[in-house]
Protein backbone atom coordinates (compact mmCIF):
# COMPACT_ATOMS: atom_id res chain seq x y z
CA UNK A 1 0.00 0.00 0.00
CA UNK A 2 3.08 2.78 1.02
CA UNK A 3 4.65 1.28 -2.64
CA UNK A 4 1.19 2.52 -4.19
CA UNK A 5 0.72 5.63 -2.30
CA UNK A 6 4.28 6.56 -3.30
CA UNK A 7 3.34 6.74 -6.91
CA UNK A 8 0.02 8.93 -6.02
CA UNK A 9 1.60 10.99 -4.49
CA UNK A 10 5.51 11.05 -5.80
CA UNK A 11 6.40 14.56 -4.08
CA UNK A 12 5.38 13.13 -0.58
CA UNK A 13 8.63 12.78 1.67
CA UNK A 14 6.80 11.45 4.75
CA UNK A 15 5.25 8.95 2.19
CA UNK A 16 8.91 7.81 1.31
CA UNK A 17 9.57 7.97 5.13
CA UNK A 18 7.35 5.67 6.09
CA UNK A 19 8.11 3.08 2.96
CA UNK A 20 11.59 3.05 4.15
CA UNK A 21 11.06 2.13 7.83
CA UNK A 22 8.57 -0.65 6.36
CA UNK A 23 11.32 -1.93 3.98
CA UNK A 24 14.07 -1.94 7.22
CA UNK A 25 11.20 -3.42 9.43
CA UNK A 26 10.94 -6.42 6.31
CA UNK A 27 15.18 -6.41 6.34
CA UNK A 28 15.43 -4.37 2.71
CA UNK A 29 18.19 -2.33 3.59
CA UNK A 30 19.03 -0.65 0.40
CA UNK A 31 15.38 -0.10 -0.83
CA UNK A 32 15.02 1.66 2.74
CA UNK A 33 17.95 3.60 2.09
CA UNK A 34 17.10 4.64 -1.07
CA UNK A 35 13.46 5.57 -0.20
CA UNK A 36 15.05 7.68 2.78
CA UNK A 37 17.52 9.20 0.13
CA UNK A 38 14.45 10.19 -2.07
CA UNK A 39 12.51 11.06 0.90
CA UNK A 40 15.78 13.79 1.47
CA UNK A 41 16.03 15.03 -1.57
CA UNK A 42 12.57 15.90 -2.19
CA UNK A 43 12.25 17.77 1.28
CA UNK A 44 16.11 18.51 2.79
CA UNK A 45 14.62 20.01 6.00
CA UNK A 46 12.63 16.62 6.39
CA UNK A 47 13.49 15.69 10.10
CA UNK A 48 12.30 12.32 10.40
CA UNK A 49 13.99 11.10 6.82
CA UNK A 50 17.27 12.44 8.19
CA UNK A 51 17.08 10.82 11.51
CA UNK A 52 15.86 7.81 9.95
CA UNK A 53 18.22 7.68 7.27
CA UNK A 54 21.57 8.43 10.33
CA UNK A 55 19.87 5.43 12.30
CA UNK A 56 20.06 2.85 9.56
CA UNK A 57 23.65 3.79 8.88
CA UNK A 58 24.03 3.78 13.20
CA UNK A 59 22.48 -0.08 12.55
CA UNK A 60 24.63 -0.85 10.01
CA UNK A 61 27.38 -0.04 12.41
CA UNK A 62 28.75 2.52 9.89
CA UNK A 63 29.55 5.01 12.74
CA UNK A 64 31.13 7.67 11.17
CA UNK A 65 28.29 8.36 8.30
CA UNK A 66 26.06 7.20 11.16
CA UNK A 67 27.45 10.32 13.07
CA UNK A 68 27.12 12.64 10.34
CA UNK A 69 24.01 11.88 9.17
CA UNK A 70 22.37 12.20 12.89
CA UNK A 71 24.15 16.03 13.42
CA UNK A 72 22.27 17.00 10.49
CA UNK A 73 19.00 15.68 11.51
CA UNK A 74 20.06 17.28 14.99
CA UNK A 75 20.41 20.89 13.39
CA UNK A 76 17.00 20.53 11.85
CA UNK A 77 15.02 19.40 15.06
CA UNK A 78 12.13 22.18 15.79
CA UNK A 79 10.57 19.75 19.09
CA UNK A 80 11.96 18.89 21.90
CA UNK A 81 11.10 15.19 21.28
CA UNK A 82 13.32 15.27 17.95
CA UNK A 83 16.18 16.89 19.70
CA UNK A 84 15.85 14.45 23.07
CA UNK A 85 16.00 11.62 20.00
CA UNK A 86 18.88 12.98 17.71
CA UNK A 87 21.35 13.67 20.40
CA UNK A 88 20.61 10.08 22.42
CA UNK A 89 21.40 8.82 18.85
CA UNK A 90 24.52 10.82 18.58
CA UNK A 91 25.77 9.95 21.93
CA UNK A 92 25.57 6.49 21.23
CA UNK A 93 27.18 6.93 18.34
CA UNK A 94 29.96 8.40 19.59
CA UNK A 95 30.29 6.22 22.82
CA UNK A 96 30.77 2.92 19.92
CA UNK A 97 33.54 5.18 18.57
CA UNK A 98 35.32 5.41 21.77
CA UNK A 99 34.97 2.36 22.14
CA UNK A 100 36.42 1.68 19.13
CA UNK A 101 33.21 -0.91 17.81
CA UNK A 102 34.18 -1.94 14.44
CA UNK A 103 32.61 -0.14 11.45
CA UNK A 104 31.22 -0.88 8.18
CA UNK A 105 31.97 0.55 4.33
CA UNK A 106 28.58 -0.14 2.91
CA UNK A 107 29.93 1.11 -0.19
CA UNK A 108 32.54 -1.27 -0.42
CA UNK A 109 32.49 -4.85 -1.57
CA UNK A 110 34.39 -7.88 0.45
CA UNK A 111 38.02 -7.16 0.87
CA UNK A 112 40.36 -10.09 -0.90
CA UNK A 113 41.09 -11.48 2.75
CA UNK A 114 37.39 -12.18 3.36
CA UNK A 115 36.83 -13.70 0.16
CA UNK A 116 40.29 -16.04 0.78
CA UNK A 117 38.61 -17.54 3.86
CA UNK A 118 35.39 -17.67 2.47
CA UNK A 119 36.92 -19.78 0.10
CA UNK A 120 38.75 -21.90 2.41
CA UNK A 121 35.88 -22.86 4.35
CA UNK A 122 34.27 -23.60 1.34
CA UNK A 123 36.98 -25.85 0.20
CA UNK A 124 37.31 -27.52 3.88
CA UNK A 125 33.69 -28.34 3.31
CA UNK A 126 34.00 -29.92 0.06
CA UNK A 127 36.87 -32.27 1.50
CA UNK A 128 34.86 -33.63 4.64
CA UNK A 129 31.87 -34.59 2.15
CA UNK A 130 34.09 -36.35 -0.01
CA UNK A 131 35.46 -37.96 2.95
């Protein structure tokens, strides 16, 4: 229904908004991230897109876009609520960089390491069936 609505109404970013926390909610990350990309780009003051978009980036333990993301939703809080929500996020952001938490390129593909023991165990496998 939010798919459908989005095409009646294409200029709508709390439309796109809400599609994108339904795609996370259903584990379609990079639909929800896109739909909270349009959602920006059609309204850049959009609060909730902004916040929304910094917390999937926060999930995705990409902390340092995660941290940029939420001080821009934090400059364009008007309630108190938004501003109690964007600086909670922030902190916690920041307290899994001190802490050094490990972070994610989303941009990136696997590194050549990753895809050697991927391979490995893939090979290890194939030997104990044979066995």
């Amino acid at each position: 229904m939010l798919e459908r609505a989005c095409d009646l109404d294409p200029a709508s970013a709390d439309l796109r908004a809400c599609l994108a926390i339904a795609q996370a909610a259903n584990f379609d990350i990079s639909k929800a991230l896109a739909s909270l990309e349009t959602a920006i780009a059609l309204d850049a003051g959009h609060f909730f897109a902004r916040f929304k978009y910094a917390e999937l980036f926060y999930h995705l333990r990409a902390l340092p876009r995660a941290e940029e993301e939420t001080r821009k939703a934090l400059e364009l809080a008007d309630a108190n609520w938004e501003l109690f929500m964007a600086r909670r996020q922030l902190q916690e952001i920041r307290r899994l960089i001190r802490e050094d938490t490990q972070t994610t390129d989303v941009s990136r593909p696997f590194s050549p390491p990753v895809m050697a023991v991927v391979l490995l165990a893939t090979l290890v496998a194939v030997v104990m069936l044979w066995q």
